[in-house]
C-alpha atoms as a PDB file:
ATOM      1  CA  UNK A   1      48.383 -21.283   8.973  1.00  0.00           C
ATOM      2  CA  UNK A   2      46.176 -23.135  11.309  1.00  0.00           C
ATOM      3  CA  UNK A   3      43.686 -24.898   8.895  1.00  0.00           C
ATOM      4  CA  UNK A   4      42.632 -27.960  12.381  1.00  0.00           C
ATOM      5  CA  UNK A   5      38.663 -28.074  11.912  1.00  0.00           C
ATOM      6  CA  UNK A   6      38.045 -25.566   9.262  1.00  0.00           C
ATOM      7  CA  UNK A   7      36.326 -28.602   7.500  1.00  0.00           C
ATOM      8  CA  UNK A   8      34.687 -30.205  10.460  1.00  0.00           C
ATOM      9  CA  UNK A   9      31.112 -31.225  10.470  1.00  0.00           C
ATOM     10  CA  UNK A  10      28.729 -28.342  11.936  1.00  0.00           C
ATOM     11  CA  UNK A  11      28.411 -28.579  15.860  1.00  0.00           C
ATOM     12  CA  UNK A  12      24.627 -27.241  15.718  1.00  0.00           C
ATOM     13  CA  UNK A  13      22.088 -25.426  13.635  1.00  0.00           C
ATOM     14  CA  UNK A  14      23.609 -21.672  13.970  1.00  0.00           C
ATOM     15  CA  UNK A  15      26.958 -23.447  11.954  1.00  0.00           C
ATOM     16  CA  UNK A  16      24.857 -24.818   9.232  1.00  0.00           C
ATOM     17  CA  UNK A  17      23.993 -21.990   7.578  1.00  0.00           C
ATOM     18  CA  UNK A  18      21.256 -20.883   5.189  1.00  0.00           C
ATOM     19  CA  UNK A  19      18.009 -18.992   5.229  1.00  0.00           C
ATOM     20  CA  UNK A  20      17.082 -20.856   9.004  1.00  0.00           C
ATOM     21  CA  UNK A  21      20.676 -19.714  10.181  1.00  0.00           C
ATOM     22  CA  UNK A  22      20.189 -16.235   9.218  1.00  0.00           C
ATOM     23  CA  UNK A  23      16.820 -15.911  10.189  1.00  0.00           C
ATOM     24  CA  UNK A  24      17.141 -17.559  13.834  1.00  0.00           C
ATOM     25  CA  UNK A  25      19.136 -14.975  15.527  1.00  0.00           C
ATOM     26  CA  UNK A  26      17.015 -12.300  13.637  1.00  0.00           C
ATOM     27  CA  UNK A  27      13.985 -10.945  15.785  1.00  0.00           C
ATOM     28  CA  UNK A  28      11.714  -8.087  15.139  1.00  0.00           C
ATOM     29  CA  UNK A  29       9.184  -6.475  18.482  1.00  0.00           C
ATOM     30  CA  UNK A  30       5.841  -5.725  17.857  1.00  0.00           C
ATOM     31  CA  UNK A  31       4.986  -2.292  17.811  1.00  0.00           C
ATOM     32  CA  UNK A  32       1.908  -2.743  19.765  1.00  0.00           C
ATOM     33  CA  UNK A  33       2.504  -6.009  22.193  1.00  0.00           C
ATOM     34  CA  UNK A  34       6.491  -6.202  22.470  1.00  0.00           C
ATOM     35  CA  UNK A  35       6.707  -9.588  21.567  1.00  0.00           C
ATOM     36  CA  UNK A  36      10.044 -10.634  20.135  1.00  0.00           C
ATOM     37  CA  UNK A  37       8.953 -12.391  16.621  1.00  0.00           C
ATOM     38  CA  UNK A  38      11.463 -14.330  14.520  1.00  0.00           C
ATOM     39  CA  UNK A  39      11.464 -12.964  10.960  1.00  0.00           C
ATOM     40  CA  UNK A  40      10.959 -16.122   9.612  1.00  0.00           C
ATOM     41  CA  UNK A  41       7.924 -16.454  11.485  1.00  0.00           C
ATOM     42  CA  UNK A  42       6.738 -13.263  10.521  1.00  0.00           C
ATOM     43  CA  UNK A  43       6.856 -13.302   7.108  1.00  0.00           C
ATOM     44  CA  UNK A  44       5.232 -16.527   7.043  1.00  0.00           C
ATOM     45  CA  UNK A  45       1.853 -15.004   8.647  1.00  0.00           C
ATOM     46  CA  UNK A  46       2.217 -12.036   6.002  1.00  0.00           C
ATOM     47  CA  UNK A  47       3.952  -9.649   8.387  1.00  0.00           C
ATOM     48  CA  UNK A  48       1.340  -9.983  10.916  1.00  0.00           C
ATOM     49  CA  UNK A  49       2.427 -10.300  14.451  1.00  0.00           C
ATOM     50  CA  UNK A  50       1.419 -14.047  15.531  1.00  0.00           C
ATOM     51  CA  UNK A  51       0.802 -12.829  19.338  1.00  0.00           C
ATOM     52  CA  UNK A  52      -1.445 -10.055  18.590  1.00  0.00           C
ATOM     53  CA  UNK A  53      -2.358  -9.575  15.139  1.00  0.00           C
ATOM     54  CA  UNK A  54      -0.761  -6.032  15.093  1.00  0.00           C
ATOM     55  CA  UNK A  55      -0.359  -5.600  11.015  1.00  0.00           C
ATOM     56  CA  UNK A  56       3.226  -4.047  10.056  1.00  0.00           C
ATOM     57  CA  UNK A  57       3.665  -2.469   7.070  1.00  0.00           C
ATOM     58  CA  UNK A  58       4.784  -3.794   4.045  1.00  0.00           C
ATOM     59  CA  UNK A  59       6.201  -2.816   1.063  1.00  0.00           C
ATOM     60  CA  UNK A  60       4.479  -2.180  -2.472  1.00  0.00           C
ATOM     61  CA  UNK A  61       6.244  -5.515  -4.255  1.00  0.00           C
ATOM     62  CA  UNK A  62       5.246  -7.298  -0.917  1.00  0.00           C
ATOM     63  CA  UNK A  63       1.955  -6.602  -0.941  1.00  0.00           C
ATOM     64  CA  UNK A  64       1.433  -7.719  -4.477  1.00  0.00           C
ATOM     65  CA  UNK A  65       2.547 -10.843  -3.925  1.00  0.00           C
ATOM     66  CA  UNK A  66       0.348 -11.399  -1.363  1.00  0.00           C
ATOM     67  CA  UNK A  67      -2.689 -10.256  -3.796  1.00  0.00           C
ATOM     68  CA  UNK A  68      -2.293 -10.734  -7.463  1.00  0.00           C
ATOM     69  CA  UNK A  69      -2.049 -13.943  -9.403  1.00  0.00           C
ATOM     70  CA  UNK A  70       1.424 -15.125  -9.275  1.00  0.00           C
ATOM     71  CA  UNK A  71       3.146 -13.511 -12.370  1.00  0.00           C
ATOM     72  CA  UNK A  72      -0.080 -11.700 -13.089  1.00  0.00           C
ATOM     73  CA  UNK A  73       1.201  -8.184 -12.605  1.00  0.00           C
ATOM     74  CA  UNK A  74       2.298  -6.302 -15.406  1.00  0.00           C
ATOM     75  CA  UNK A  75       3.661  -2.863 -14.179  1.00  0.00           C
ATOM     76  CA  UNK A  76       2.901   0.489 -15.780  1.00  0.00           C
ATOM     77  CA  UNK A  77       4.711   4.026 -15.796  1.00  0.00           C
ATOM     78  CA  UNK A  78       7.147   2.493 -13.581  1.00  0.00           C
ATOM     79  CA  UNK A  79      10.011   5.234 -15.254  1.00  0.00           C
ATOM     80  CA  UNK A  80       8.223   8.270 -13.771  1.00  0.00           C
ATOM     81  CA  UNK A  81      10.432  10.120 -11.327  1.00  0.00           C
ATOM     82  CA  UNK A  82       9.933  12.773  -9.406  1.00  0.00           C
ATOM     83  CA  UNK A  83      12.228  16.183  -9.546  1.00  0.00           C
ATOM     84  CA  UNK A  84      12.577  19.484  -7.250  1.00  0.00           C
ATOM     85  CA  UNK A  85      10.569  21.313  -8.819  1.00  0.00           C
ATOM     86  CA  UNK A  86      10.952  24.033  -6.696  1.00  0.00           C
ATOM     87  CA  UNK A  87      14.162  24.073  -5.687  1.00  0.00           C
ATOM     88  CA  UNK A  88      13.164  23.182  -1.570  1.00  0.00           C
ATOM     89  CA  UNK A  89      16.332  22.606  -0.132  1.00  0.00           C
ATOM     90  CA  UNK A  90      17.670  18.929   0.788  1.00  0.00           C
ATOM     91  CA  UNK A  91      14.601  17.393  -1.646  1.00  0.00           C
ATOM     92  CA  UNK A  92      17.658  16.049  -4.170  1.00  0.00           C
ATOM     93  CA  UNK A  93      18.679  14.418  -1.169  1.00  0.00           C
ATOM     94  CA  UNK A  94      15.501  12.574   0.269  1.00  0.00           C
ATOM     95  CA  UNK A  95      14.327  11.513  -3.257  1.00  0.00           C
ATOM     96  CA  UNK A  96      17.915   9.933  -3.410  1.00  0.00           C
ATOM     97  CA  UNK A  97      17.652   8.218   0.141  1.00  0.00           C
ATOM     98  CA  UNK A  98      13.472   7.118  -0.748  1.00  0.00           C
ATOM     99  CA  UNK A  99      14.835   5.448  -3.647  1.00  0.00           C
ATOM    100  CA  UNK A 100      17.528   3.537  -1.680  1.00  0.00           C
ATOM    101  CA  UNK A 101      15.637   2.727   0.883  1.00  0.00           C
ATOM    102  CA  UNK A 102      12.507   1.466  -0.530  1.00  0.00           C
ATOM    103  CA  UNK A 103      13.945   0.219  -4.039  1.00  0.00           C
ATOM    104  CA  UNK A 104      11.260   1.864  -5.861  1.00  0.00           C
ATOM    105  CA  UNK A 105      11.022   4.855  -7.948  1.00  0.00           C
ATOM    106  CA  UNK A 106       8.446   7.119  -6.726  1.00  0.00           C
ATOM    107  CA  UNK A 107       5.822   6.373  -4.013  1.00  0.00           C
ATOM    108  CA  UNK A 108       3.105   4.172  -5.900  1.00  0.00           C
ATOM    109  CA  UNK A 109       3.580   0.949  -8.312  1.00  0.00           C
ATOM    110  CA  UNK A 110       1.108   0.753 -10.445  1.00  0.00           C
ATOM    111  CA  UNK A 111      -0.332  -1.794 -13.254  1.00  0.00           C
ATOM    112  CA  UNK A 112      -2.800  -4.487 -14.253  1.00  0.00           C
ATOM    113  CA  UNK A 113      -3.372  -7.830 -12.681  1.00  0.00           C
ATOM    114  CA  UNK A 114      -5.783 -10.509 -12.210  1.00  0.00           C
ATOM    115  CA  UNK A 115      -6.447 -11.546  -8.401  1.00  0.00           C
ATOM    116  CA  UNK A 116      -8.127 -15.420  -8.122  1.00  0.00           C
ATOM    117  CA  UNK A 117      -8.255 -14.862 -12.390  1.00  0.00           C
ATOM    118  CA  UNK A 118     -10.156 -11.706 -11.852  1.00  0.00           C
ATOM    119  CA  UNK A 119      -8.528  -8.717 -13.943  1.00  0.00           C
ATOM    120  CA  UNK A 120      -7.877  -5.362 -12.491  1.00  0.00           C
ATOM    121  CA  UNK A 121      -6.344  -2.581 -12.566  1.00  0.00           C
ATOM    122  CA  UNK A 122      -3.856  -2.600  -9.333  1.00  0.00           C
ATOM    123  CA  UNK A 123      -2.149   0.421  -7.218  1.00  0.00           C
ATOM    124  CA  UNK A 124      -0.049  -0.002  -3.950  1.00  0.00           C
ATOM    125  CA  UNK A 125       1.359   2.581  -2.117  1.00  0.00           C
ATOM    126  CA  UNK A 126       4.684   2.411  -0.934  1.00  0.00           C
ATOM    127  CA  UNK A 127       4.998   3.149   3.270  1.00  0.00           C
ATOM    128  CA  UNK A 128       9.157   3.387   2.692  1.00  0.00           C
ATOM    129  CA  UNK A 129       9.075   5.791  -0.216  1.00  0.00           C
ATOM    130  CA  UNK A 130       8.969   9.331   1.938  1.00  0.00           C
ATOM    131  CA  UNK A 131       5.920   7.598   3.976  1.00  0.00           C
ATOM    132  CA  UNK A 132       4.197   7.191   0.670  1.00  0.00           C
ATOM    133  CA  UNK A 133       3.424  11.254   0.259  1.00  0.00           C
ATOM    134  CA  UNK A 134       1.730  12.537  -2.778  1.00  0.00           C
ATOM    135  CA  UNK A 135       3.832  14.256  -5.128  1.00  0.00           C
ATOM    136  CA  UNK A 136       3.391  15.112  -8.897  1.00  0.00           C
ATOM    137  CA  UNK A 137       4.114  11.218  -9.764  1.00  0.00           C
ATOM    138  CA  UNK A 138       2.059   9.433  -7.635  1.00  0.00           C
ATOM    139  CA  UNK A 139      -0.897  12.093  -8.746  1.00  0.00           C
ATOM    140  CA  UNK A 140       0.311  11.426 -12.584  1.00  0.00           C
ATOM    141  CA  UNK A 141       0.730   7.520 -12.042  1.00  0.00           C
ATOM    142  CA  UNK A 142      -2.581   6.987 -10.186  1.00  0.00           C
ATOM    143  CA  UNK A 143      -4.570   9.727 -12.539  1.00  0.00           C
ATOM    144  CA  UNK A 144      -3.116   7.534 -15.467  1.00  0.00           C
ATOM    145  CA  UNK A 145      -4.460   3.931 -14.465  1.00  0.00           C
ATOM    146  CA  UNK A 146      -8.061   5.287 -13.782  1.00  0.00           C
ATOM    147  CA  UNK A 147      -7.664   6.727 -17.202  1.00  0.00           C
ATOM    148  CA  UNK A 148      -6.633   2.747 -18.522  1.00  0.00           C
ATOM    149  CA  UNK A 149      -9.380   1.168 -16.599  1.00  0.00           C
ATOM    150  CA  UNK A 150     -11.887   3.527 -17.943  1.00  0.00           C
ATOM    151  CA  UNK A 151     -10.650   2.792 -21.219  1.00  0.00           C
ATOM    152  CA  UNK A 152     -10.414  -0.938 -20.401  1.00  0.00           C
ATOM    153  CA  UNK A 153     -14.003  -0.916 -18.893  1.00  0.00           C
ATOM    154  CA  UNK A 154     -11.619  -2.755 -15.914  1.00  0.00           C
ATOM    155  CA  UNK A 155     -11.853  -2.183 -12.393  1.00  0.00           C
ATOM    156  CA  UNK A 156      -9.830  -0.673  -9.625  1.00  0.00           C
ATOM    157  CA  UNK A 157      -8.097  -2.160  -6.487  1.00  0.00           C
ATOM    158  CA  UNK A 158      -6.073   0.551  -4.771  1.00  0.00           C
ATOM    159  CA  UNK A 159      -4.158   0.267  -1.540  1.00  0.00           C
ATOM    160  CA  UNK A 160      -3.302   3.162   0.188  1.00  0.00           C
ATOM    161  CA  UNK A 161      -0.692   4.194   3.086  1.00  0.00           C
ATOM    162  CA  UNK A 162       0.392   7.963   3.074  1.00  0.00           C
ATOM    163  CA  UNK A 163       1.604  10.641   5.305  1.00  0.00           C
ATOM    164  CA  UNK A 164      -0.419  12.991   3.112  1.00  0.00           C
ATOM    165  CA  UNK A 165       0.714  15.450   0.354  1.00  0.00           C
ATOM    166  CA  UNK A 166       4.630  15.461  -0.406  1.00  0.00           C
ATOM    167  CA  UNK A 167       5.307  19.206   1.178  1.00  0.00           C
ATOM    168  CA  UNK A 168       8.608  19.016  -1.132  1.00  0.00           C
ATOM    169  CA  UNK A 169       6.004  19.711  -4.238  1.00  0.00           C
ATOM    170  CA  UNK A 170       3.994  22.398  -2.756  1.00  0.00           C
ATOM    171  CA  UNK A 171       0.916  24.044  -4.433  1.00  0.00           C
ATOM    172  CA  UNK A 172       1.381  21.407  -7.316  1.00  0.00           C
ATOM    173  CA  UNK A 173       1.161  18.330  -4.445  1.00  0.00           C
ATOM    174  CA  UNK A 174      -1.925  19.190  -3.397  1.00  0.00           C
ATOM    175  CA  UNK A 175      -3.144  19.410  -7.195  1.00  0.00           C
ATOM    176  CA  UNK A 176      -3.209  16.176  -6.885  1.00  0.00           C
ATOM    177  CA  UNK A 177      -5.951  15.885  -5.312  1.00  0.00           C
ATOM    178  CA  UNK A 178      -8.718  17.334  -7.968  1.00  0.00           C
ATOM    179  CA  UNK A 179      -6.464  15.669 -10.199  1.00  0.00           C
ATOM    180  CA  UNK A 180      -7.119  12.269  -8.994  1.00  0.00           C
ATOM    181  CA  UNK A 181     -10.468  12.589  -7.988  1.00  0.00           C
ATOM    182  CA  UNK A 182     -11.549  14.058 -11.423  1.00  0.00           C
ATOM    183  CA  UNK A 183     -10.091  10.339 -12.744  1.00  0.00           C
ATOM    184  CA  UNK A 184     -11.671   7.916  -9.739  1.00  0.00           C
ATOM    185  CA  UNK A 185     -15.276  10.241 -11.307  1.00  0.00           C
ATOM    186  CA  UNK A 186     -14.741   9.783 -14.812  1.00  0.00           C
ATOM    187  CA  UNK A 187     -14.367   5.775 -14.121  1.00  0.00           C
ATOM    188  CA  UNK A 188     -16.918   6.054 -11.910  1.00  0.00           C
ATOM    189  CA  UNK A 189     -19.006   7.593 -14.710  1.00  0.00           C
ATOM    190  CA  UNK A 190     -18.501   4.754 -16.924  1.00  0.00           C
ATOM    191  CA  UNK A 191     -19.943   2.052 -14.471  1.00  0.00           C
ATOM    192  CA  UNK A 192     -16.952   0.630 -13.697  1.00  0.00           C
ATOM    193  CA  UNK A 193     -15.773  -0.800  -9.936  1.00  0.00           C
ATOM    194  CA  UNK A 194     -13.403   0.794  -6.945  1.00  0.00           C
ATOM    195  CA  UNK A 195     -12.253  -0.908  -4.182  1.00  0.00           C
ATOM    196  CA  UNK A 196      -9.850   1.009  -2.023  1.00  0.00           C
ATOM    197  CA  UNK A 197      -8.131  -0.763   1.148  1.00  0.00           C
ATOM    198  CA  UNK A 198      -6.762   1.614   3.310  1.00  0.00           C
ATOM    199  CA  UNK A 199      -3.549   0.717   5.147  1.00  0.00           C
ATOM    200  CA  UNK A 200      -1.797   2.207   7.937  1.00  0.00           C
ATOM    201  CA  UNK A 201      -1.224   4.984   7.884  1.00  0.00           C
ATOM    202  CA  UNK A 202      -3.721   7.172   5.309  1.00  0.00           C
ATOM    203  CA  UNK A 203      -3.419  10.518   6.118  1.00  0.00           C
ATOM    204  CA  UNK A 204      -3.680  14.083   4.660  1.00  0.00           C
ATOM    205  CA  UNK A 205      -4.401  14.824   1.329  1.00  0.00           C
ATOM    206  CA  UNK A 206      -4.563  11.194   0.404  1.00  0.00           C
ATOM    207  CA  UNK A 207      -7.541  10.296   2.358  1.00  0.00           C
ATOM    208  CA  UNK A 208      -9.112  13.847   1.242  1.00  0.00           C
ATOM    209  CA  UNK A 209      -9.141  12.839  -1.962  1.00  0.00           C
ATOM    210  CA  UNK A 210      -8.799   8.924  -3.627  1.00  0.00           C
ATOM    211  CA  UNK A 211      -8.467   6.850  -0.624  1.00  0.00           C
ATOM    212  CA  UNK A 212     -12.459   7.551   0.289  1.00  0.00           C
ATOM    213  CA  UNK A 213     -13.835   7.998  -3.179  1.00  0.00           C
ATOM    214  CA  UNK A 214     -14.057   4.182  -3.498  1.00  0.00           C
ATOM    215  CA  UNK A 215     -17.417   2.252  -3.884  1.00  0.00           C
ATOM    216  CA  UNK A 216     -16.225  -0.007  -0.958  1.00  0.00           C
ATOM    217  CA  UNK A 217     -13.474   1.040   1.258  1.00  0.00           C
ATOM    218  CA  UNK A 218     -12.163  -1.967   2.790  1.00  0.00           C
ATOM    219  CA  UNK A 219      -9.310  -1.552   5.902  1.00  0.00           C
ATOM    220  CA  UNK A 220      -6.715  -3.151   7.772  1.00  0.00           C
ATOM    221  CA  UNK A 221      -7.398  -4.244  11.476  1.00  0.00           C
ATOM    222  CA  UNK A 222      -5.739  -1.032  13.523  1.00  0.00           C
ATOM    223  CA  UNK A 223      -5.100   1.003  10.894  1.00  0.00           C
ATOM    224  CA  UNK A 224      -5.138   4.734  11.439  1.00  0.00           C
ATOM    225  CA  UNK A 225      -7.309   6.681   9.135  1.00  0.00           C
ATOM    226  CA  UNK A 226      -7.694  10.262   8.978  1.00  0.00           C
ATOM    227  CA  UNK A 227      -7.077  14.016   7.532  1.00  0.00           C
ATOM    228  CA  UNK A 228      -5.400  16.274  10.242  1.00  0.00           C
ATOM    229  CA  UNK A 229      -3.350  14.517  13.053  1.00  0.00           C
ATOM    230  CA  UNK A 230      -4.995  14.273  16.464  1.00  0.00           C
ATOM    231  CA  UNK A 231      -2.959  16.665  18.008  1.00  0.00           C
ATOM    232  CA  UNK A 232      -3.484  19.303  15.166  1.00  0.00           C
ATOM    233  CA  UNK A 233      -7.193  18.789  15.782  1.00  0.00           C
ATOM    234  CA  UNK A 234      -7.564  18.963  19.085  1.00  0.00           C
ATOM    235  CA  UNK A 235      -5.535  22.077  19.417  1.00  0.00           C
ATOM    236  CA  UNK A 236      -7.720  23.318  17.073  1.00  0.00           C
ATOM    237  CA  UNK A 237     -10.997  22.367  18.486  1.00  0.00           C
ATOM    238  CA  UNK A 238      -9.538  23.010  22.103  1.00  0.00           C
ATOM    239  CA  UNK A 239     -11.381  19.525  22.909  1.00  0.00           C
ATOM    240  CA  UNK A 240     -10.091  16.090  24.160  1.00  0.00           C
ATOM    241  CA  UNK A 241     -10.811  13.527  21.066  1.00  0.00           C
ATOM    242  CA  UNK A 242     -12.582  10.387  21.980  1.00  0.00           C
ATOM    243  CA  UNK A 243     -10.286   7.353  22.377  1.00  0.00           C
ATOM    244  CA  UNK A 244      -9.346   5.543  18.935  1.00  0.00           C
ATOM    245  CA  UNK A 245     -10.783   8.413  17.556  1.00  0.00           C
ATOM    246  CA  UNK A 246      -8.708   7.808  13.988  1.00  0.00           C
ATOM    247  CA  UNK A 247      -8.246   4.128  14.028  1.00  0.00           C
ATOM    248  CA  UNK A 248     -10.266   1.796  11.315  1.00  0.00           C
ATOM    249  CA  UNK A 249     -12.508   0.375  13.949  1.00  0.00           C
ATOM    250  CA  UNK A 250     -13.597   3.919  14.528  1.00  0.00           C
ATOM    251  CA  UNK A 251     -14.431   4.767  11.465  1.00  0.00           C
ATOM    252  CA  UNK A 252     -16.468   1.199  10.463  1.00  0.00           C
ATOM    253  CA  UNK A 253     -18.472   2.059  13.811  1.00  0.00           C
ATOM    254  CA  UNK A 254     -19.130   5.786  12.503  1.00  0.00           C
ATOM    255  CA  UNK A 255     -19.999   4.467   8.782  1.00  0.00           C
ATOM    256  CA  UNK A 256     -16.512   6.059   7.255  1.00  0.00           C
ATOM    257  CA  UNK A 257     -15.360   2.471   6.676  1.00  0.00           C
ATOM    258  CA  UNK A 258     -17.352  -0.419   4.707  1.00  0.00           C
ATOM    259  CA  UNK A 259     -15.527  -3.540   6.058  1.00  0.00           C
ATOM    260  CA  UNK A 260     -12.144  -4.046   7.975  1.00  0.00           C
ATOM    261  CA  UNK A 261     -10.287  -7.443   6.661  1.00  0.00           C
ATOM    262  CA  UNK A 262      -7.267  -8.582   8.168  1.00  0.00           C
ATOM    263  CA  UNK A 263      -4.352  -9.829   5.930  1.00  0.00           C
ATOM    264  CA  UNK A 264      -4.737 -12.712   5.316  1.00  0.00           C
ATOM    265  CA  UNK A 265      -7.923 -12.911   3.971  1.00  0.00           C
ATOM    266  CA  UNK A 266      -7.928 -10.079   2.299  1.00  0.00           C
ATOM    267  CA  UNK A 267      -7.609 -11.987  -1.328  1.00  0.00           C
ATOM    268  CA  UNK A 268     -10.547 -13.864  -0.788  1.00  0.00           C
ATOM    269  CA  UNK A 269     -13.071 -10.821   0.173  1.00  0.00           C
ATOM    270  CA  UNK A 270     -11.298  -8.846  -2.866  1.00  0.00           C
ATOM    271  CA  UNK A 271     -12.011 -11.491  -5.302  1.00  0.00           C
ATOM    272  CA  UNK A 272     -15.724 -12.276  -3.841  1.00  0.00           C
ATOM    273  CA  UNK A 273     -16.184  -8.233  -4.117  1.00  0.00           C
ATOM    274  CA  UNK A 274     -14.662  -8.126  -7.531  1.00  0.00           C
ATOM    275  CA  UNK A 275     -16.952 -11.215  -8.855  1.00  0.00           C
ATOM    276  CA  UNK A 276     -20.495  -9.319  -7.428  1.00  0.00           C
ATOM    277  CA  UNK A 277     -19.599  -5.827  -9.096  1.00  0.00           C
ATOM    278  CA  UNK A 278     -17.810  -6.834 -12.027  1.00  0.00           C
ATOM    279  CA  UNK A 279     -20.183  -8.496 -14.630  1.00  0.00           C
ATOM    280  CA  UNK A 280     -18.625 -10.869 -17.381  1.00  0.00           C
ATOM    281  CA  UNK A 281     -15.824 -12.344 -18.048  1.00  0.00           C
ATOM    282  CA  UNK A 282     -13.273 -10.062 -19.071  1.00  0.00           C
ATOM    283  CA  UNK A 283      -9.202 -11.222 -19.842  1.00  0.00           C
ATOM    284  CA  UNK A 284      -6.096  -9.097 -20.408  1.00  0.00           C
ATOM    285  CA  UNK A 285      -4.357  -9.958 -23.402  1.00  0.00           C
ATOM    286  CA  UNK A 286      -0.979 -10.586 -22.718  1.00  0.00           C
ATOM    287  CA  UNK A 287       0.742  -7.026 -22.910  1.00  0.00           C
ATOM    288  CA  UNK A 288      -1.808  -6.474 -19.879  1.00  0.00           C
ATOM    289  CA  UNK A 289      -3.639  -3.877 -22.276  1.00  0.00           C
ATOM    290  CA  UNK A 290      -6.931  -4.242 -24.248  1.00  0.00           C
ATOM    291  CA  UNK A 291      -9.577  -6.498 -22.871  1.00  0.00           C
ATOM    292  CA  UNK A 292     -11.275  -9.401 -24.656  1.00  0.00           C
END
């Protein structure tokens, strides 16, 4: 056996290992400009392409990070799982690869949090989790923090992405809907404060029903917003759509959006929004439950 330079000195940075090794031969192109972006670089500017400021989308865990308090977040319902209810063939299957491929459980975390010491109650929607659809768990996890914060007299931050209702689920998917709304009313009701940020993409029954009932709805730069697909519409309507016609920008020019925030400032116009509508001080105790 040959062992002549198996402990020689690294001949350049590639050799040397480590997170810079792996990460400098590792490139991801922009969906919207091409550019070639190491990942290192990218997830340094919060997944947000440095050439054009085309916003990927990020995962649930991710996205907290970027938001809450660091080791703020206290999780809730995160057992829930969803079943084939119905017996529609190959949904075993996709709930199986979902789970794999996003590491979560269902579609939506959920919990409490404080963002820049401000508590909240916190839900992010997960883009890699069936492209966050609406089943019977994400109605049931969502339906159950408005039911906390009303209870908490806390406040809401919500982030949606979603493909729309889970088909999988059927009739009982789209219950979701009233289900959720009839929560985001009764918190409403009590006085208390909804922000939703809506993330690309929000689609379907989602934006029908708890992605617009918020008292600001905030969005990312590009982001495309909207019920039917364009194509479904416009066969439909048997008219060309106006250009853009579902992106944020859009919908802030046509009053369906309050504000669009990019990224990375995105904790500092929550926290400012949060501080106006919020009055008092209010504190989680420390199973992220009853508020002092």
């Amino acid at each position: 056996m040959n062992l002549m330079g198996l402990f020689r000195s690294p001949q350049n940075e590639l050799e040397k290992g480590g997170k810079e090794a792996e990460d400098a031969g590792i490139h991801s192109a922009c969906p919207r400009c091409g550019v070639q972006l190491p990942l290192s670089d990218l997830q340094e500017n919060m997944n947000v392409c440095t050439a054009c400021g085309y916003h990927f989308r990020v995962g649930p865990r991710e996205r907290i990070a970027y938001i809450a308090d660091e080791g703020s977040f206290e999780e809730l319902d995160g057992d829930l799982l969803s079943r084939d209810l119905l017996d529609f063939p190959g949904y075993d299957q996709k709930l199986r690869n979902a789970k794999l491929s996003s590491r979560e459980k269902d579609a939506v975390v959920c919990g409490t949090a404080t963002i820049s010491g401000q508590p909240c109650a916190l839900f992010v929607m997960d883009p890699n989790f069936m492209m966050g659809s609406m089943g019977t768990v994400v109605g049931e996890k969502i339906t159950r923090l408005f039911e906390i914060a009303t209870e908490l007299g806390a406040p809401v931050v919500g982030f949606t992405v979603s493909g729309g209702a889970r088909m999988q689920e059927g009739i009982l998917s789209l219950m979701q809907m009233a289900k959720t709304s009839a929560a985001v009313r009764r918190h409403s009701a009590a006085g208390l404060f909804y922000l939703t940020v809506l993330t690309d993409p929000t689609l379907g029954g989602v934006t029908a029903s708890f992605a617009m009932d918020g008292d600001i709805i905030m969005a990312e730069p590009g982001a495309t917003i909207g019920f039917a697909g364009a194509r479904v519409i416009e066969q439909t309507i048997r008219k060309k759509l106006p250009q853009g016609f579902q992106t944020a920008e859009f919908l802030l020019e046509h009053g369906f959006v309050d504000l669009i925030v990019p990224r990375a400032q995105q904790k500092e116009v929550i926290t400012q929004l949060l501080r106006v509508h919020v009055p008092g001080s209010m504190i989680f105790d420390e199973a992220g439950g009853e508020m002092l």
